[in-house]
N, C-alpha and C. Protein backbone atom coordinates (compact mmCIF):
# COMPACT_ATOMS: atom_id res chain seq x y z
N UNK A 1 111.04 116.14 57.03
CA UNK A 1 112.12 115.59 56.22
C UNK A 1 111.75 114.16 55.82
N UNK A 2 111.67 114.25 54.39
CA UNK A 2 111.66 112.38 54.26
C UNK A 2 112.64 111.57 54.43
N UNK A 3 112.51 110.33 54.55
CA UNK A 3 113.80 109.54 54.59
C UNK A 3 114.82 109.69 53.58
N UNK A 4 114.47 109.92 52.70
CA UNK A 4 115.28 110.03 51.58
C UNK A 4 116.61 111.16 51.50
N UNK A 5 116.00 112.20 52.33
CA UNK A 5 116.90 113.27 52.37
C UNK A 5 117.67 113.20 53.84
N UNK A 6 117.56 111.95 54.58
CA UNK A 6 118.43 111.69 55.69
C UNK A 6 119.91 111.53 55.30
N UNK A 7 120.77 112.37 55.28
CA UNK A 7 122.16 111.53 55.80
C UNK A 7 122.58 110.00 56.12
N UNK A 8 121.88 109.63 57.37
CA UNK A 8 121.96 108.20 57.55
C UNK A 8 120.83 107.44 57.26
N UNK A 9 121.12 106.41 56.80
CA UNK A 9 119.94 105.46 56.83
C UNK A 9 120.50 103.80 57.31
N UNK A 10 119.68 103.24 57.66
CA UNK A 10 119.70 101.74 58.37
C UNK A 10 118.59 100.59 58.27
N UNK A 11 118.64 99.69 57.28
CA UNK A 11 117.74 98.52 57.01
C UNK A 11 118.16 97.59 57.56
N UNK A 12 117.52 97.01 58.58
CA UNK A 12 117.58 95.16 58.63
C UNK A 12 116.36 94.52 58.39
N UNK A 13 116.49 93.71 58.01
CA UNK A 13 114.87 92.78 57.50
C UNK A 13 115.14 91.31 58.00
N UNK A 14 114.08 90.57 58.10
CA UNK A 14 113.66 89.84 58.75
C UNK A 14 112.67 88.75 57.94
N UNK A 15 113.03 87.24 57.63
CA UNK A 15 111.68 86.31 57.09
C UNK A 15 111.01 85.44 57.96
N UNK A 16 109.70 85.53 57.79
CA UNK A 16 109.50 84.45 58.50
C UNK A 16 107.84 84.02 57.57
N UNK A 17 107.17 82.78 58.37
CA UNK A 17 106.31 82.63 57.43
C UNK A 17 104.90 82.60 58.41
N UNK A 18 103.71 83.20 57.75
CA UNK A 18 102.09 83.50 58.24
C UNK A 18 101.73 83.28 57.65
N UNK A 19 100.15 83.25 58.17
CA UNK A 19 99.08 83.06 57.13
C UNK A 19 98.33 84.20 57.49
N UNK A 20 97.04 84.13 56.42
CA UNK A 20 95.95 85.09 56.60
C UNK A 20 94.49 84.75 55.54
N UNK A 21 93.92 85.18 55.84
CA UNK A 21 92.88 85.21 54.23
C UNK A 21 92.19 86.60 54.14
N UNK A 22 92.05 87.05 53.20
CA UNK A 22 91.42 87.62 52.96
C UNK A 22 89.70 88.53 53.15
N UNK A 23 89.46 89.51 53.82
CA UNK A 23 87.77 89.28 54.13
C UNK A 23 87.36 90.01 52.88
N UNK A 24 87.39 90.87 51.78
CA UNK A 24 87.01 91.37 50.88
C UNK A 24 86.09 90.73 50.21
N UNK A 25 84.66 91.26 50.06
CA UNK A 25 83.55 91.01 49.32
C UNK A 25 84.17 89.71 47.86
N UNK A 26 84.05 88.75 47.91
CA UNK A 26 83.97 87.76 46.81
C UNK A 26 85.90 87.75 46.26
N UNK A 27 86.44 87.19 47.04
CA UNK A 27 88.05 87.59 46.77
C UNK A 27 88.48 85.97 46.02
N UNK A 28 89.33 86.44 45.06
CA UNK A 28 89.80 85.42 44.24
C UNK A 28 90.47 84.70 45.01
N UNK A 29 90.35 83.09 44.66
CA UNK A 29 91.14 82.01 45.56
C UNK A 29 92.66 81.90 45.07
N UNK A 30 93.59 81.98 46.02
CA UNK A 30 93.14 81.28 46.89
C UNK A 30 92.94 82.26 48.24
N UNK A 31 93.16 83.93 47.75
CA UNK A 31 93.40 84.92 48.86
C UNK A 31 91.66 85.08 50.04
N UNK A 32 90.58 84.66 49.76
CA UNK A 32 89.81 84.32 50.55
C UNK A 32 89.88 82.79 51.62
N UNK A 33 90.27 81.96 50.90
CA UNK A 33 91.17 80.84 51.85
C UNK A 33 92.58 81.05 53.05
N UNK A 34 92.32 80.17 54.17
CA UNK A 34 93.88 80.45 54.52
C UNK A 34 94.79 79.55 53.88
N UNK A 35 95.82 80.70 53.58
CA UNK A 35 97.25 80.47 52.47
C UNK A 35 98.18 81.26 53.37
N UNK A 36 99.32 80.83 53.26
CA UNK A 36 100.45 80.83 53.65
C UNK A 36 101.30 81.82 52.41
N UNK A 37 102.27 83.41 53.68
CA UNK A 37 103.33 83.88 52.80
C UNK A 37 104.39 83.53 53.28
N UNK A 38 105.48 83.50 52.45
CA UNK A 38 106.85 83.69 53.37
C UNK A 38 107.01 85.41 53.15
N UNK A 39 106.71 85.95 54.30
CA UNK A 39 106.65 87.36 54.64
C UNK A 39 108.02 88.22 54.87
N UNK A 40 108.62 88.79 54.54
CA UNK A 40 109.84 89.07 54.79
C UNK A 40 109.47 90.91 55.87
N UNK A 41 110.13 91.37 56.48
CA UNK A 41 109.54 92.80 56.91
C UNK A 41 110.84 93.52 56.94
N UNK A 42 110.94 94.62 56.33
CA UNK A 42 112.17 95.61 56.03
C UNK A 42 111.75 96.85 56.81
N UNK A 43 113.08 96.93 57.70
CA UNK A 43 113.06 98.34 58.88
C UNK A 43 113.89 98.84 58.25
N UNK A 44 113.16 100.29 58.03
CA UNK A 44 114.47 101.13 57.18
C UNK A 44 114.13 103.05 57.93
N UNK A 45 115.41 103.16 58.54
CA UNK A 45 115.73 103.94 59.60
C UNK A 45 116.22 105.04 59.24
N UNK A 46 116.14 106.42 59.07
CA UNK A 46 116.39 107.42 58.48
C UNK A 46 116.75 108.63 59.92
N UNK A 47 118.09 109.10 59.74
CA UNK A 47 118.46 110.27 60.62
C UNK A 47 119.52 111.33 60.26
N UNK A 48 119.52 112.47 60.81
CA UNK A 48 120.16 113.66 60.52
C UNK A 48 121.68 113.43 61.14
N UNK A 49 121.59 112.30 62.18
CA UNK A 49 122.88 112.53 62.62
C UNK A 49 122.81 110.95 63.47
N UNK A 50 124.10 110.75 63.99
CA UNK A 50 124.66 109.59 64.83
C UNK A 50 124.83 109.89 66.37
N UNK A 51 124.62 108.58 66.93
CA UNK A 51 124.34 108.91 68.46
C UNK A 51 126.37 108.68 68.70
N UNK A 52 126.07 108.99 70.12
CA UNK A 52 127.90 108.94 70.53
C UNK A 52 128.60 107.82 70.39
N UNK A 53 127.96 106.63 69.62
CA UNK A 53 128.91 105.37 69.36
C UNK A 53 129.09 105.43 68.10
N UNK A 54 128.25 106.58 67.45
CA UNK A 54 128.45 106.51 66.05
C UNK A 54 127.33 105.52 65.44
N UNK A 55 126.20 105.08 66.13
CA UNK A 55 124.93 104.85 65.38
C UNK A 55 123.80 105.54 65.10
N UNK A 56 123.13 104.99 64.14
CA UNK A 56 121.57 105.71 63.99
C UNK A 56 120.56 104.94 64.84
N UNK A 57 121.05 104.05 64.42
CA UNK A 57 120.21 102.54 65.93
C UNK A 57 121.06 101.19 66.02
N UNK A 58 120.82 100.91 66.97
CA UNK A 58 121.89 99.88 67.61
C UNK A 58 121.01 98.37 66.77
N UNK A 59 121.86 98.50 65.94
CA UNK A 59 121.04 97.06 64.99
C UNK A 59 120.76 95.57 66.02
N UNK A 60 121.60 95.85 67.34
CA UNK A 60 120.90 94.27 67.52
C UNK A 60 119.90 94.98 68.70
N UNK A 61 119.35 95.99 68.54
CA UNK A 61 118.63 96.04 69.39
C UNK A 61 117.05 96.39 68.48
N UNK A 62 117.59 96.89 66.91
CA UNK A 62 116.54 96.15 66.71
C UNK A 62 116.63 94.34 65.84
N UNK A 63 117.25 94.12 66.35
CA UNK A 63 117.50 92.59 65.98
C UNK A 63 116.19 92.18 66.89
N UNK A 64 116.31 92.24 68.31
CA UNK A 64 116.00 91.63 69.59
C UNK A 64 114.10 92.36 69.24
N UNK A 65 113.67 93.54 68.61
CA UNK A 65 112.93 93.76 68.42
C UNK A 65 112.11 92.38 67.60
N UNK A 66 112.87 92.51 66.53
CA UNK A 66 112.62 91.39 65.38
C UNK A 66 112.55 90.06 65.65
N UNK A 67 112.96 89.91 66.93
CA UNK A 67 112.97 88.15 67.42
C UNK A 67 111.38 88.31 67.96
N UNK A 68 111.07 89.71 68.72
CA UNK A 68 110.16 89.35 69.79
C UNK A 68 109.03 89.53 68.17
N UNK A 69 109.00 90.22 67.34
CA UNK A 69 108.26 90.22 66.50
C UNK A 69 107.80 89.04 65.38
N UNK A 70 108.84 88.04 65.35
CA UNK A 70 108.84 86.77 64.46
C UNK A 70 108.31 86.06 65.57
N UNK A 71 108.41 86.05 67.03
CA UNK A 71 108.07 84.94 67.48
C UNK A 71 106.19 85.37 67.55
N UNK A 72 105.83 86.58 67.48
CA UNK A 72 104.59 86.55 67.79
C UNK A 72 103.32 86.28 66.21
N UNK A 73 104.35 86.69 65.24
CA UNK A 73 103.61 86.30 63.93
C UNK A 73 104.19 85.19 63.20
N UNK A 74 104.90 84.40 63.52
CA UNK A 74 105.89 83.42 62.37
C UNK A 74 104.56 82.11 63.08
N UNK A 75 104.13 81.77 61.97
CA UNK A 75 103.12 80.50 62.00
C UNK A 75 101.73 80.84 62.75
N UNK A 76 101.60 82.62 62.94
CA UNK A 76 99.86 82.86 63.33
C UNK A 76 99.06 82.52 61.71
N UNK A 77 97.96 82.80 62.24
CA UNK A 77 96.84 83.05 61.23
C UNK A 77 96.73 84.97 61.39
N UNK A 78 97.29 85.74 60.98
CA UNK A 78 96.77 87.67 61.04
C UNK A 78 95.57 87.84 61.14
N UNK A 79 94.39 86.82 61.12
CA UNK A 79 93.51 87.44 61.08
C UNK A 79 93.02 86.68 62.67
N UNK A 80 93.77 86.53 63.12
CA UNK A 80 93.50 85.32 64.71
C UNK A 80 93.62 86.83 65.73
N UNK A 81 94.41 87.74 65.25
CA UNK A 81 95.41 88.36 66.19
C UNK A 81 94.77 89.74 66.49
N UNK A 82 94.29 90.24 67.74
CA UNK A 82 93.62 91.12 68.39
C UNK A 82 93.63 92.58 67.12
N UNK A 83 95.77 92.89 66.54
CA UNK A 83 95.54 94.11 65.96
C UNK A 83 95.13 93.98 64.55
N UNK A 84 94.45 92.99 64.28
CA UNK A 84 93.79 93.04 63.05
C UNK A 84 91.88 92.36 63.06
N UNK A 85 90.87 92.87 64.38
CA UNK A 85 90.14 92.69 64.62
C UNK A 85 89.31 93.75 63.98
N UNK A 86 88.37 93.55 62.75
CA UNK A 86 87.81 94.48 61.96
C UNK A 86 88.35 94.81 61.12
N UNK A 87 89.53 94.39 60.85
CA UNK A 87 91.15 94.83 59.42
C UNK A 87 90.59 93.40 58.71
N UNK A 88 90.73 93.38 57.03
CA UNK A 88 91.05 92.86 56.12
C UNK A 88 92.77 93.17 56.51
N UNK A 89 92.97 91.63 56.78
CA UNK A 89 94.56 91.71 56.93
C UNK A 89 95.49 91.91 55.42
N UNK A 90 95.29 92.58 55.29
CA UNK A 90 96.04 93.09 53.91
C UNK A 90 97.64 93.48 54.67
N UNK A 91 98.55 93.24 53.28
CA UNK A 91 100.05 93.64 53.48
C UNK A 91 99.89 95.14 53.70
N UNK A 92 99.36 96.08 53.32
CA UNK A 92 99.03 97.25 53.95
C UNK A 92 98.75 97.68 55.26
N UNK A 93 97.64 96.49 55.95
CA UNK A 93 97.42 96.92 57.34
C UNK A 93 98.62 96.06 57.78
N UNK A 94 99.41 95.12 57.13
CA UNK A 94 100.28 94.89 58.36
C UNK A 94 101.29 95.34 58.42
N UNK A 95 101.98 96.25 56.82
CA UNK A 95 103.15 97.04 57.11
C UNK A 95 102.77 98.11 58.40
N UNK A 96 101.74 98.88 58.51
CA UNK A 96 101.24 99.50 59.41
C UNK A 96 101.27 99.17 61.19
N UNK A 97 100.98 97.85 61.14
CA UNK A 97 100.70 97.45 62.15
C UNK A 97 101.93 96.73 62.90
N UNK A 98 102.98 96.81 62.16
CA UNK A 98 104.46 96.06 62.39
C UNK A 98 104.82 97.05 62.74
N UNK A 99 104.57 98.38 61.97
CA UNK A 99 105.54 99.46 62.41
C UNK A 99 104.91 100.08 63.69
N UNK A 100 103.94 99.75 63.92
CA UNK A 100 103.35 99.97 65.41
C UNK A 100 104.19 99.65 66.55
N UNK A 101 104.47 98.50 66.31
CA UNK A 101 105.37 97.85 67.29
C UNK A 101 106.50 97.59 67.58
N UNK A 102 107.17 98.41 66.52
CA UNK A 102 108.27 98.86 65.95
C UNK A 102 108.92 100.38 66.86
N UNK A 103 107.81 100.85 66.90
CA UNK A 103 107.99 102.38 66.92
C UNK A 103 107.59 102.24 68.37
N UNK A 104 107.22 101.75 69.19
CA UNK A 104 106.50 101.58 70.58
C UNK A 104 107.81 100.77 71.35
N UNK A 105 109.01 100.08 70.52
CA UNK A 105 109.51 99.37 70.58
C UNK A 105 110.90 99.76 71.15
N UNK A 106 111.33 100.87 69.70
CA UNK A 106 112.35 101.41 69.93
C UNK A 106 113.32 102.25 71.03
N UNK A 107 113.99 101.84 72.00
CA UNK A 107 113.78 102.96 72.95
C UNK A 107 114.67 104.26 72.63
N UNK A 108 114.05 105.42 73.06
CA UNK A 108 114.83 106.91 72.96
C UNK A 108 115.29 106.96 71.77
N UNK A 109 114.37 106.95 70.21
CA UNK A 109 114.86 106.64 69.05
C UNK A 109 115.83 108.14 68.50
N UNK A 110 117.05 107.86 67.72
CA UNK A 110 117.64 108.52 67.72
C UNK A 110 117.35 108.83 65.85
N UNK A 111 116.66 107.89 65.70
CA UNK A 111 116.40 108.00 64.02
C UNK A 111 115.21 109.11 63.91
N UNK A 112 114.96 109.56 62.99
CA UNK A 112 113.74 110.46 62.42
C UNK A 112 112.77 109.80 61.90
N UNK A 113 112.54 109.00 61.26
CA UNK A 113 112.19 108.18 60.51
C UNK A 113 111.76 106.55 59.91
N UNK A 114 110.65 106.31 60.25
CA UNK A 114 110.96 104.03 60.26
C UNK A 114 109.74 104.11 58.79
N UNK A 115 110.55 103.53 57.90
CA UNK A 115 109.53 103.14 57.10
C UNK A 115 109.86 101.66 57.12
N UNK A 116 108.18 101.07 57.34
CA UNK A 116 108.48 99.55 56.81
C UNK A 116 107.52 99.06 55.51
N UNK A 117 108.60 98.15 55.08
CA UNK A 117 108.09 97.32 53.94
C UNK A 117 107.51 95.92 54.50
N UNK A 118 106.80 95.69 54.10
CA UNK A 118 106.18 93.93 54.74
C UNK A 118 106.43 92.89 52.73
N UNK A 119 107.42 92.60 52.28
CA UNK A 119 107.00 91.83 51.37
C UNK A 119 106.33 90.42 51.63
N UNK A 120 105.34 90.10 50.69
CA UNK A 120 104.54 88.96 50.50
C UNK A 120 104.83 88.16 49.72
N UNK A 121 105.75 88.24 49.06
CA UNK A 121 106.34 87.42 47.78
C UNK A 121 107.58 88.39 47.31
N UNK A 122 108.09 87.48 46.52
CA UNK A 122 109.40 88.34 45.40
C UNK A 122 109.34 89.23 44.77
N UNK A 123 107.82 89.65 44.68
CA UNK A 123 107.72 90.84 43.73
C UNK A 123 106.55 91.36 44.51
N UNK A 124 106.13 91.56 45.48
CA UNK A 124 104.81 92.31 45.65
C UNK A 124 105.36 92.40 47.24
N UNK A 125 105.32 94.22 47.75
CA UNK A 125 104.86 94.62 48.96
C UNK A 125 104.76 96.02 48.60
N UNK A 126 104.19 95.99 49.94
CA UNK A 126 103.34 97.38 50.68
C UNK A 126 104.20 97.87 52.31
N UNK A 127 104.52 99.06 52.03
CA UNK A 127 104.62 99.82 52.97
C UNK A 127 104.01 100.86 53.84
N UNK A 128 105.04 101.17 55.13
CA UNK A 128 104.14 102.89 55.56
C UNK A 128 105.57 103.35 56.36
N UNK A 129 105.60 104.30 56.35
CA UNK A 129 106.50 105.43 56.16
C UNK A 129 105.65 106.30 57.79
N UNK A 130 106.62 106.53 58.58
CA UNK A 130 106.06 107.24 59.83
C UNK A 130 107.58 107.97 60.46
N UNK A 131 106.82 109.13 61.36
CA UNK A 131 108.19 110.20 61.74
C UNK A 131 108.22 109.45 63.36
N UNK A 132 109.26 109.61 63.91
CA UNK A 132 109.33 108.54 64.96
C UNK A 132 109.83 109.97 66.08
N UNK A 133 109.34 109.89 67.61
CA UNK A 133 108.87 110.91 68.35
C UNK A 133 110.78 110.25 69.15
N UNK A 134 111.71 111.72 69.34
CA UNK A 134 112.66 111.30 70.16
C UNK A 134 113.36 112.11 70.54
């Protein structure tokens, strides 16, 4: 089932600001330099049904996710950081790599579904879309 055809759904998002550069063969500046995004990351939660309080997920629990997650990337360098060792830190590997920790995160998930968005700016992100085990 995709998210789309869930019944419930649940977004909270989150800004904070990183850096990174680029490793890609000859990359236009300033994305081979380290530069700074204000990164925003969108959890968006998809399920067939509601747990007995009447949620799909207990938003401050992933609030408390999102604290432990801003405090470990808000002012890194992504390319400093163990899960991007051999990654061109691209908004791709890190929508990926957020939802890693996301999904490892959640306990006894009652959702079907976490897609995250990582935006990099006002007009440009990348997501990944994963079925969540519960």
């Amino acid at each position: 089932m995709t998210d789309f055809q869930h019944p419930y759904r649940l977004t909270v998002t989150r800004a904070f600001v990183a850096q990174h550069y680029l490793t890609v063969p000859d990359p236009e500046p300033p994305e081979g330099e380290v530069h700074s995004h204000r990164f925003t990351a969108e959890l968006r939660f998809g399920g067939p049904e509601l747990d007995e309080y009447g949620y799909l997920v207990d938003i401050d629990a992933v609030e408390s996710i999102l604290d432990d997650l801003e405090g470990r990337y808000r002012d890194a360098l992504l390319n400093d950081l163990p899960e991007f060792e051999g990654l061109n830190p691209s908004v791709e590997h890190f929508a990926r790599l957020f939802g890693d920790r996301v999904a490892d995160a959640i306990p006894e998930p009652n959702p079907e579904t976490l897609v995250v968005r990582i935006w990099e700016d006002d007009v440009a992100w990348a997501g990944h879309r994963r079925a969540l085990d519960g």
